[in-house]
PDB file of N, CA and C in Angstrom:
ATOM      1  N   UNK A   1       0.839  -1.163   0.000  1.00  0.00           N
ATOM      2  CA  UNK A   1       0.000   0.000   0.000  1.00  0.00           C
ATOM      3  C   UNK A   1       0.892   1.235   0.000  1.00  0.00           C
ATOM      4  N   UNK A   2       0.681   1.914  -0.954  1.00  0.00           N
ATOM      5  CA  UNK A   2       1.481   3.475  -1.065  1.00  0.00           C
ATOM      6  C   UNK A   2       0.588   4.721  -1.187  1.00  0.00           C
ATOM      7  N   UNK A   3      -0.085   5.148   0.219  1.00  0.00           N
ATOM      8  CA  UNK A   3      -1.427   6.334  -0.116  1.00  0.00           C
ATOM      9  C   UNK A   3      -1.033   7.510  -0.482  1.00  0.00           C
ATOM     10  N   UNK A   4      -1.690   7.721  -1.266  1.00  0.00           N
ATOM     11  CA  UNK A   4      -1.683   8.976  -1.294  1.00  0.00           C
ATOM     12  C   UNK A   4      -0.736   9.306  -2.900  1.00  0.00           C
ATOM     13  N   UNK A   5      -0.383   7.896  -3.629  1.00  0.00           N
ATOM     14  CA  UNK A   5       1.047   8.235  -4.430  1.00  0.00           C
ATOM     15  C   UNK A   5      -0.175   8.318  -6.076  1.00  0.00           C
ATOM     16  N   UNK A   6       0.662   8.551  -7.125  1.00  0.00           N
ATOM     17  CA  UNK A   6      -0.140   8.809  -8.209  1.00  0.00           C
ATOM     18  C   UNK A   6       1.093   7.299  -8.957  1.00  0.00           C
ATOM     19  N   UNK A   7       0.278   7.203 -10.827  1.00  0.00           N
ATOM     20  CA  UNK A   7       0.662   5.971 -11.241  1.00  0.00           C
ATOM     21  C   UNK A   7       1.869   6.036 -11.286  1.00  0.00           C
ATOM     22  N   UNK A   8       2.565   6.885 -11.561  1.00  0.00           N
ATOM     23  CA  UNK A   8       4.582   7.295 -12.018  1.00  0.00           C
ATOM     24  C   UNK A   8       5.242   7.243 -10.555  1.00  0.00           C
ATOM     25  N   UNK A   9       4.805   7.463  -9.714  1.00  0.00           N
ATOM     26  CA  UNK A   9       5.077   7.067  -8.388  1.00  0.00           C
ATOM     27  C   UNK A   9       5.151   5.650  -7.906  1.00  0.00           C
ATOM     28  N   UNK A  10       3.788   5.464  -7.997  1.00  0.00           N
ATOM     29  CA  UNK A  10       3.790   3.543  -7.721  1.00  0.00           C
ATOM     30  C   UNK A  10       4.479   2.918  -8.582  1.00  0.00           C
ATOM     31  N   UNK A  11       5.138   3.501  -9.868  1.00  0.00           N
ATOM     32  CA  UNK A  11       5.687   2.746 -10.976  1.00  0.00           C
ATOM     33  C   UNK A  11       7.286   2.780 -10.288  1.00  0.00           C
ATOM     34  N   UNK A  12       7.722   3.979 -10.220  1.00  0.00           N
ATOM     35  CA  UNK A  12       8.735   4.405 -10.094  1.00  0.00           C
ATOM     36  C   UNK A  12       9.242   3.511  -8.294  1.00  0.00           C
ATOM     37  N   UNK A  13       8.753   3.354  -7.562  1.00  0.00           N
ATOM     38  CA  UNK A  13       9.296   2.804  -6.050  1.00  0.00           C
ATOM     39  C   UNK A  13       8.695   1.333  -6.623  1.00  0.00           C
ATOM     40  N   UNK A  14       8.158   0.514  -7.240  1.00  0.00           N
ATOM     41  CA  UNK A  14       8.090  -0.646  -7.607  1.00  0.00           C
ATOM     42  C   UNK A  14       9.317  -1.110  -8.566  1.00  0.00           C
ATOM     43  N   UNK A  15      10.302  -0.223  -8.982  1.00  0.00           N
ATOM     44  CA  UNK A  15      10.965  -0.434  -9.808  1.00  0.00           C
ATOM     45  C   UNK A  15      12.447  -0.285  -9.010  1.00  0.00           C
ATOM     46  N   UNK A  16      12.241   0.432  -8.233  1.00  0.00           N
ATOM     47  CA  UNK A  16      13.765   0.938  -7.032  1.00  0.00           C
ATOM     48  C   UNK A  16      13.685  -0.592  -6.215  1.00  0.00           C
ATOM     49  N   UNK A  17      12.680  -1.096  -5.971  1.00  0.00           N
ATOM     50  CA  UNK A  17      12.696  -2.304  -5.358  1.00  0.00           C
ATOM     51  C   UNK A  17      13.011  -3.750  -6.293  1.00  0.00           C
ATOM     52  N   UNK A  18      12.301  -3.759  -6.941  1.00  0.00           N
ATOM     53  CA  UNK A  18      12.995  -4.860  -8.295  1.00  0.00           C
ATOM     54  C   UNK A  18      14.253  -4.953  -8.258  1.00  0.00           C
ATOM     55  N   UNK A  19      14.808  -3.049  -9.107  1.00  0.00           N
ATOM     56  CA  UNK A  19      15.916  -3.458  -9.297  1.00  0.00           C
ATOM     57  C   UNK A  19      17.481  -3.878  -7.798  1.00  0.00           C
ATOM     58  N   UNK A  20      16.355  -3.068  -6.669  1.00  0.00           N
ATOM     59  CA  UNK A  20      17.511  -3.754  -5.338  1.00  0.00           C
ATOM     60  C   UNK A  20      17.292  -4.612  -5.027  1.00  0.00           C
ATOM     61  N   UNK A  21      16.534  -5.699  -5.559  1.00  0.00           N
ATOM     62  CA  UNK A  21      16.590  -6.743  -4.761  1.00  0.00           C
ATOM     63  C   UNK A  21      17.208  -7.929  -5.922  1.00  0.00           C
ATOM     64  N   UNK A  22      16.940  -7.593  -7.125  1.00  0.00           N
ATOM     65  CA  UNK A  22      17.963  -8.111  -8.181  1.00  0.00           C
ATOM     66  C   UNK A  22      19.544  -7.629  -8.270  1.00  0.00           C
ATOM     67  N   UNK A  23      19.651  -6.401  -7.531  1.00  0.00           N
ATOM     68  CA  UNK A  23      21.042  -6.680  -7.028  1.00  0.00           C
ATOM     69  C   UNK A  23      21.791  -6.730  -5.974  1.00  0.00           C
ATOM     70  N   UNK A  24      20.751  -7.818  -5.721  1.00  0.00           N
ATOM     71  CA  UNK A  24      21.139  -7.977  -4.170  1.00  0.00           C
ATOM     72  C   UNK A  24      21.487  -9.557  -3.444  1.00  0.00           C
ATOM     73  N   UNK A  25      22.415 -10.045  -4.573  1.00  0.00           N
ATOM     74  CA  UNK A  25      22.211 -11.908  -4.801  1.00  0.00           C
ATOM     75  C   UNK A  25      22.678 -12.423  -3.177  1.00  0.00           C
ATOM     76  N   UNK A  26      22.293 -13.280  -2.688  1.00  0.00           N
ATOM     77  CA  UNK A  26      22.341 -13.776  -1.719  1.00  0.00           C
ATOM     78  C   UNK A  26      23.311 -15.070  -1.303  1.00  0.00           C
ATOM     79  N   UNK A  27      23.939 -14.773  -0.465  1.00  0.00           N
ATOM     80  CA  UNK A  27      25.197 -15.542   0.024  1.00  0.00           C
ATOM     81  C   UNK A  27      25.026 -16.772   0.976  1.00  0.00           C
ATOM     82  N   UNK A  28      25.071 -17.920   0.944  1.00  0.00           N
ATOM     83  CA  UNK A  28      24.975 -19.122   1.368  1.00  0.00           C
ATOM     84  C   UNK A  28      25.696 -19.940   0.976  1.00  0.00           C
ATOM     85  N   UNK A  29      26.203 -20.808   2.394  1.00  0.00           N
ATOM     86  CA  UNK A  29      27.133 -21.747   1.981  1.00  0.00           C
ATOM     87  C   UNK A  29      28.129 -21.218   0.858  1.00  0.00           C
ATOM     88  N   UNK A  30      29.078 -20.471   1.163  1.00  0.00           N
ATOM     89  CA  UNK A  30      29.679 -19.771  -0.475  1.00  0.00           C
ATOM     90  C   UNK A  30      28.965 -19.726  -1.742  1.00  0.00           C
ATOM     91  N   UNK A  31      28.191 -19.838  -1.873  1.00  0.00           N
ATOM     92  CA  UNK A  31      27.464 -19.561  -2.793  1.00  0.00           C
ATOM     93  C   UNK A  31      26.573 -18.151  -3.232  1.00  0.00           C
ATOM     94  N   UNK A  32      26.754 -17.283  -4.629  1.00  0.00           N
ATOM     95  CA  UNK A  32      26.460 -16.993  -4.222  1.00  0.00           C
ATOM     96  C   UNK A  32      24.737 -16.742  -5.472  1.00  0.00           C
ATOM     97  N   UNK A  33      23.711 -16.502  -5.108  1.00  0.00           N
ATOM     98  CA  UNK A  33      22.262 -17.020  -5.522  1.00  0.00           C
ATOM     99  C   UNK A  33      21.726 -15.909  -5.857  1.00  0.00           C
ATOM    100  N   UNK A  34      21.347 -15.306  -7.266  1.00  0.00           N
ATOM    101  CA  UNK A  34      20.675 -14.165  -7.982  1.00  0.00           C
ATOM    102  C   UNK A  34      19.143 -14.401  -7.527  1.00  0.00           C
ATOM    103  N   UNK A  35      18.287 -13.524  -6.683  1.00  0.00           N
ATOM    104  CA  UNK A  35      17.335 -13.621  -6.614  1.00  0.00           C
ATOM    105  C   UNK A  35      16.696 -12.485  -7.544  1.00  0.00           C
ATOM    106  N   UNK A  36      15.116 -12.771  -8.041  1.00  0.00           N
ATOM    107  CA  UNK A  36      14.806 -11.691  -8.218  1.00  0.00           C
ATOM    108  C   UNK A  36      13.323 -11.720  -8.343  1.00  0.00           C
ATOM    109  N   UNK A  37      12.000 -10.187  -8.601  1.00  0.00           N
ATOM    110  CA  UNK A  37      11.235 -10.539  -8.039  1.00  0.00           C
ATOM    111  C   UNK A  37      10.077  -9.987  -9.245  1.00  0.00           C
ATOM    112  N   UNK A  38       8.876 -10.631  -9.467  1.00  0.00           N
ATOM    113  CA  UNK A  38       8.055  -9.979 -10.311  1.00  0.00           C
ATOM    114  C   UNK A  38       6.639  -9.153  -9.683  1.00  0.00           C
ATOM    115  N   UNK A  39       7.186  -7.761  -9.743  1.00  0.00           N
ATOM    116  CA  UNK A  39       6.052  -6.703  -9.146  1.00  0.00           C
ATOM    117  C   UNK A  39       4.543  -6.771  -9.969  1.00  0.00           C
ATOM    118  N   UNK A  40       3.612  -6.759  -9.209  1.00  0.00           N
ATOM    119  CA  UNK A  40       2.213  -6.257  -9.997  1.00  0.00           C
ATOM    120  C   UNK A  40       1.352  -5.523  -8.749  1.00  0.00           C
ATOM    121  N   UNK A  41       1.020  -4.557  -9.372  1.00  0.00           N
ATOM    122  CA  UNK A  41       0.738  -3.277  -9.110  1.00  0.00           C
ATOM    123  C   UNK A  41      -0.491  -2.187  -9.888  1.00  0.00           C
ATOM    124  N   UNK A  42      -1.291  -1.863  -8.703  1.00  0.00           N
ATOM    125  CA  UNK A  42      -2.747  -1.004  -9.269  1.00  0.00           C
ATOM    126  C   UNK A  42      -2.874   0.155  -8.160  1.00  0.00           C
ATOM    127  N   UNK A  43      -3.533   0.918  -9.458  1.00  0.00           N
ATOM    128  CA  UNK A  43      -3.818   2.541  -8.475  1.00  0.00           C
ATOM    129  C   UNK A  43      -5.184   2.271  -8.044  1.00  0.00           C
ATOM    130  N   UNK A  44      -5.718   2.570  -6.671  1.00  0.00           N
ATOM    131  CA  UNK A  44      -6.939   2.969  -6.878  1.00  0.00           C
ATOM    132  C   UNK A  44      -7.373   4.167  -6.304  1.00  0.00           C
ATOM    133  N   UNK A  45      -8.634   5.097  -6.671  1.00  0.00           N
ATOM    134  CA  UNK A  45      -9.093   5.951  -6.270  1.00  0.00           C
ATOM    135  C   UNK A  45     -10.020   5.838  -5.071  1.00  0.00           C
ATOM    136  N   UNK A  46     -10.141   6.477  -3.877  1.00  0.00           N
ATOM    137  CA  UNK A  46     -10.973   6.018  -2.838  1.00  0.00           C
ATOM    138  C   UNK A  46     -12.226   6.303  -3.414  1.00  0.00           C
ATOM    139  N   UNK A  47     -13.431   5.177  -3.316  1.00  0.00           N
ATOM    140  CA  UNK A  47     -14.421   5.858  -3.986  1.00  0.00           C
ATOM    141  C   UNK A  47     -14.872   4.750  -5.073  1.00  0.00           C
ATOM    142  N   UNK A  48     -13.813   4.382  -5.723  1.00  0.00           N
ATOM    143  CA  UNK A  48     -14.221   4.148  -7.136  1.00  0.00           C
ATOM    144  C   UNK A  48     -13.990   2.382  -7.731  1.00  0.00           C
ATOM    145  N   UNK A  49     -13.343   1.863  -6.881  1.00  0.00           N
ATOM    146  CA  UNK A  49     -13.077   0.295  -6.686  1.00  0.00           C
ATOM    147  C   UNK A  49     -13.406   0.331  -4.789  1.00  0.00           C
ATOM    148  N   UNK A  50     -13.722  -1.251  -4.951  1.00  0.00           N
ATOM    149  CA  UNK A  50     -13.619  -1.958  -3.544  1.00  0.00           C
ATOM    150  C   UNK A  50     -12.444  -2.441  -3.214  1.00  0.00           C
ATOM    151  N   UNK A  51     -12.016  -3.053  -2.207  1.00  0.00           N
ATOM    152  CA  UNK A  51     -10.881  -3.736  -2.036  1.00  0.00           C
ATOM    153  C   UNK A  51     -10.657  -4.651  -2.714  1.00  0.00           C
ATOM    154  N   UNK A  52     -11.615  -5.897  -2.575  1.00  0.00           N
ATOM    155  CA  UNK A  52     -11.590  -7.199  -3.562  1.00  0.00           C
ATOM    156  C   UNK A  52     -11.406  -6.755  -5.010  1.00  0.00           C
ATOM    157  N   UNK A  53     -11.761  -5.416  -6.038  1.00  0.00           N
ATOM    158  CA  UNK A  53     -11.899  -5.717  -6.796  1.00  0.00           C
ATOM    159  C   UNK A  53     -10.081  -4.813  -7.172  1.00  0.00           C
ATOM    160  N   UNK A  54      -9.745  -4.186  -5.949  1.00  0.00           N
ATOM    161  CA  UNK A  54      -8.413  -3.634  -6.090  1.00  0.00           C
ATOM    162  C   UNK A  54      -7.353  -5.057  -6.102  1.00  0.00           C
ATOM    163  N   UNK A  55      -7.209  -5.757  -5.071  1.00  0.00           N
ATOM    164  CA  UNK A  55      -6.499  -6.943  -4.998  1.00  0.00           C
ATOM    165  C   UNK A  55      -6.673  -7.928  -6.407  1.00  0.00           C
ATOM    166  N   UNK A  56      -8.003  -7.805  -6.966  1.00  0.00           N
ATOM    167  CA  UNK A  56      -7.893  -8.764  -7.962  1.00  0.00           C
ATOM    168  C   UNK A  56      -7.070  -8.042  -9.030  1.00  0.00           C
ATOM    169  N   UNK A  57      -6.914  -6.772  -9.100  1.00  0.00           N
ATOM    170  CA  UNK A  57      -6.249  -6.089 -10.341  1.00  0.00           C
ATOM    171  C   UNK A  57      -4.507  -5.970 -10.658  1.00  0.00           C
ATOM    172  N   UNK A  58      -4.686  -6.123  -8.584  1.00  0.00           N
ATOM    173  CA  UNK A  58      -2.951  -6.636  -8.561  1.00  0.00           C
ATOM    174  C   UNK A  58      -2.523  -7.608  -8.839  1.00  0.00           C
ATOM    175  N   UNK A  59      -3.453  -8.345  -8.376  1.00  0.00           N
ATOM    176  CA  UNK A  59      -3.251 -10.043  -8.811  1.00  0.00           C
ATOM    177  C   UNK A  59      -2.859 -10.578  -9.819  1.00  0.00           C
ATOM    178  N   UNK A  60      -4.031  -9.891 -11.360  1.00  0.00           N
ATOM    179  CA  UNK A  60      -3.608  -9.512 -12.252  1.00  0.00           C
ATOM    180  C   UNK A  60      -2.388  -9.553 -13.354  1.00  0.00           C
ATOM    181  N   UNK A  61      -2.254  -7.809 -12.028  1.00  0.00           N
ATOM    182  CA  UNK A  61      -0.883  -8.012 -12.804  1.00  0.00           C
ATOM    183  C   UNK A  61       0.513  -8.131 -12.392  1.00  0.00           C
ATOM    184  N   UNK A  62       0.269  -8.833 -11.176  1.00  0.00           N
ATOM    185  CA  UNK A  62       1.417  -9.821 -11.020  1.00  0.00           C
ATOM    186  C   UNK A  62       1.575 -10.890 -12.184  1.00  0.00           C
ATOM    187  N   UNK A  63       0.901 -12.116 -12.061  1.00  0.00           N
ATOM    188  CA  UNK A  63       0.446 -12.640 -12.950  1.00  0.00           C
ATOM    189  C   UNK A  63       0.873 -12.509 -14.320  1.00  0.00           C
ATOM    190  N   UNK A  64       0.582 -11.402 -14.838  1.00  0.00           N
ATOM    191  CA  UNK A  64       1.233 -10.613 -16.004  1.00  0.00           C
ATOM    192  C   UNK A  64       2.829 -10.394 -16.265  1.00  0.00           C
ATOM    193  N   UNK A  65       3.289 -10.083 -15.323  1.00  0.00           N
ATOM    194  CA  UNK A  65       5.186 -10.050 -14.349  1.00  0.00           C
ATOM    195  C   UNK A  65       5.591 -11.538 -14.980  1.00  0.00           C
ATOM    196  N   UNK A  66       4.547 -12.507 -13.831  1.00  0.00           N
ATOM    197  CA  UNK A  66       5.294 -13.573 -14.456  1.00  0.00           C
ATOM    198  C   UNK A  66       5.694 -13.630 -15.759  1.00  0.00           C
ATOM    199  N   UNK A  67       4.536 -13.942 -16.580  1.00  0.00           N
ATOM    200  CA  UNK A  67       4.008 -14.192 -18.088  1.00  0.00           C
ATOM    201  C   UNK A  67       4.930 -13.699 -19.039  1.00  0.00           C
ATOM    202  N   UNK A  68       5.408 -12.663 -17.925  1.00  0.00           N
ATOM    203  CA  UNK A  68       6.107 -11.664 -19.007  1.00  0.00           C
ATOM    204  C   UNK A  68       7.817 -11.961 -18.567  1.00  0.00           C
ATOM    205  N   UNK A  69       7.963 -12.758 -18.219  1.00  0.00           N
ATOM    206  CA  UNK A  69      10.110 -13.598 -18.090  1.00  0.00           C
ATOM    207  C   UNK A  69      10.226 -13.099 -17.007  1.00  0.00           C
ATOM    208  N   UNK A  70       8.995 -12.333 -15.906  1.00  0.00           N
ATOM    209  CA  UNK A  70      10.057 -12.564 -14.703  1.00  0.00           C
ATOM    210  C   UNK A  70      10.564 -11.278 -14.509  1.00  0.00           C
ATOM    211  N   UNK A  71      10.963 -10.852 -13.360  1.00  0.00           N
ATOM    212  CA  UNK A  71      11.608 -10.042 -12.635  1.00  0.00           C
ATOM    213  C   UNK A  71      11.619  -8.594 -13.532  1.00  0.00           C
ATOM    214  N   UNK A  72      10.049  -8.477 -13.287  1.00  0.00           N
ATOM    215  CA  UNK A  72       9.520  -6.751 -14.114  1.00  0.00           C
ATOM    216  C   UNK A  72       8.527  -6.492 -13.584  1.00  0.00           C
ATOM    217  N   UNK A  73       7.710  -5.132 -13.257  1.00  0.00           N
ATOM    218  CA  UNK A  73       6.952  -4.711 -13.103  1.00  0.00           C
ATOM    219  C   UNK A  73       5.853  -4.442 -14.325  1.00  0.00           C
ATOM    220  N   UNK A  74       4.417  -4.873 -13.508  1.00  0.00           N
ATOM    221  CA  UNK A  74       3.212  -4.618 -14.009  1.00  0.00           C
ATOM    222  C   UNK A  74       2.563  -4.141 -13.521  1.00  0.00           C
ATOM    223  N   UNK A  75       2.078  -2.866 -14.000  1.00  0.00           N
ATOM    224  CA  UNK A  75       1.240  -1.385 -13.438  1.00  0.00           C
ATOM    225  C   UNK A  75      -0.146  -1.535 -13.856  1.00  0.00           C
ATOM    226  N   UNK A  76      -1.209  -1.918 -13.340  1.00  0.00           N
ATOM    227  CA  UNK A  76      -2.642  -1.861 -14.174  1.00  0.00           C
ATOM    228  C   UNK A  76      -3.596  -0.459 -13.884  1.00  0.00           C
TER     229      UNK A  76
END
């Protein structure tokens, strides 16, 4: 949840997070393990969606992230 933010906003801090956590490979047992993560992401207006029908839009487009190779953001 990010209140109060507009779509270039939610786009823009969904994307600072992607890309730190894709460079952020993880160390075990010497090893070391590229993680990375597929964002999906919706604006809503108070007012104008419900919750359920906000969550289903993220859902969405997560979903979409995958579909789409992985470790990218999807803004609906």
């Amino acid at each position: 949840m990010l209140p109060d933010c507009k779509k270039e906003q939610v786009w823009q801090t969904a994307e600072r997070i992607r890309a730190a956590i894709a460079g952020s490979p993880v160390l075990t047992a010497g090893l070391e393990i590229a993680v990375t993560v597929s964002i999906g992401a919706t604006v809503s207006t108070c007012g104008t969606t419900d919750e359920k029908e906000t969550l289903a839009a993220a859902d969405t487009a997560l979903y979409q992230a995958k579909n789409a190779g992985r470790n990218c953001t999807i803004l609906l």
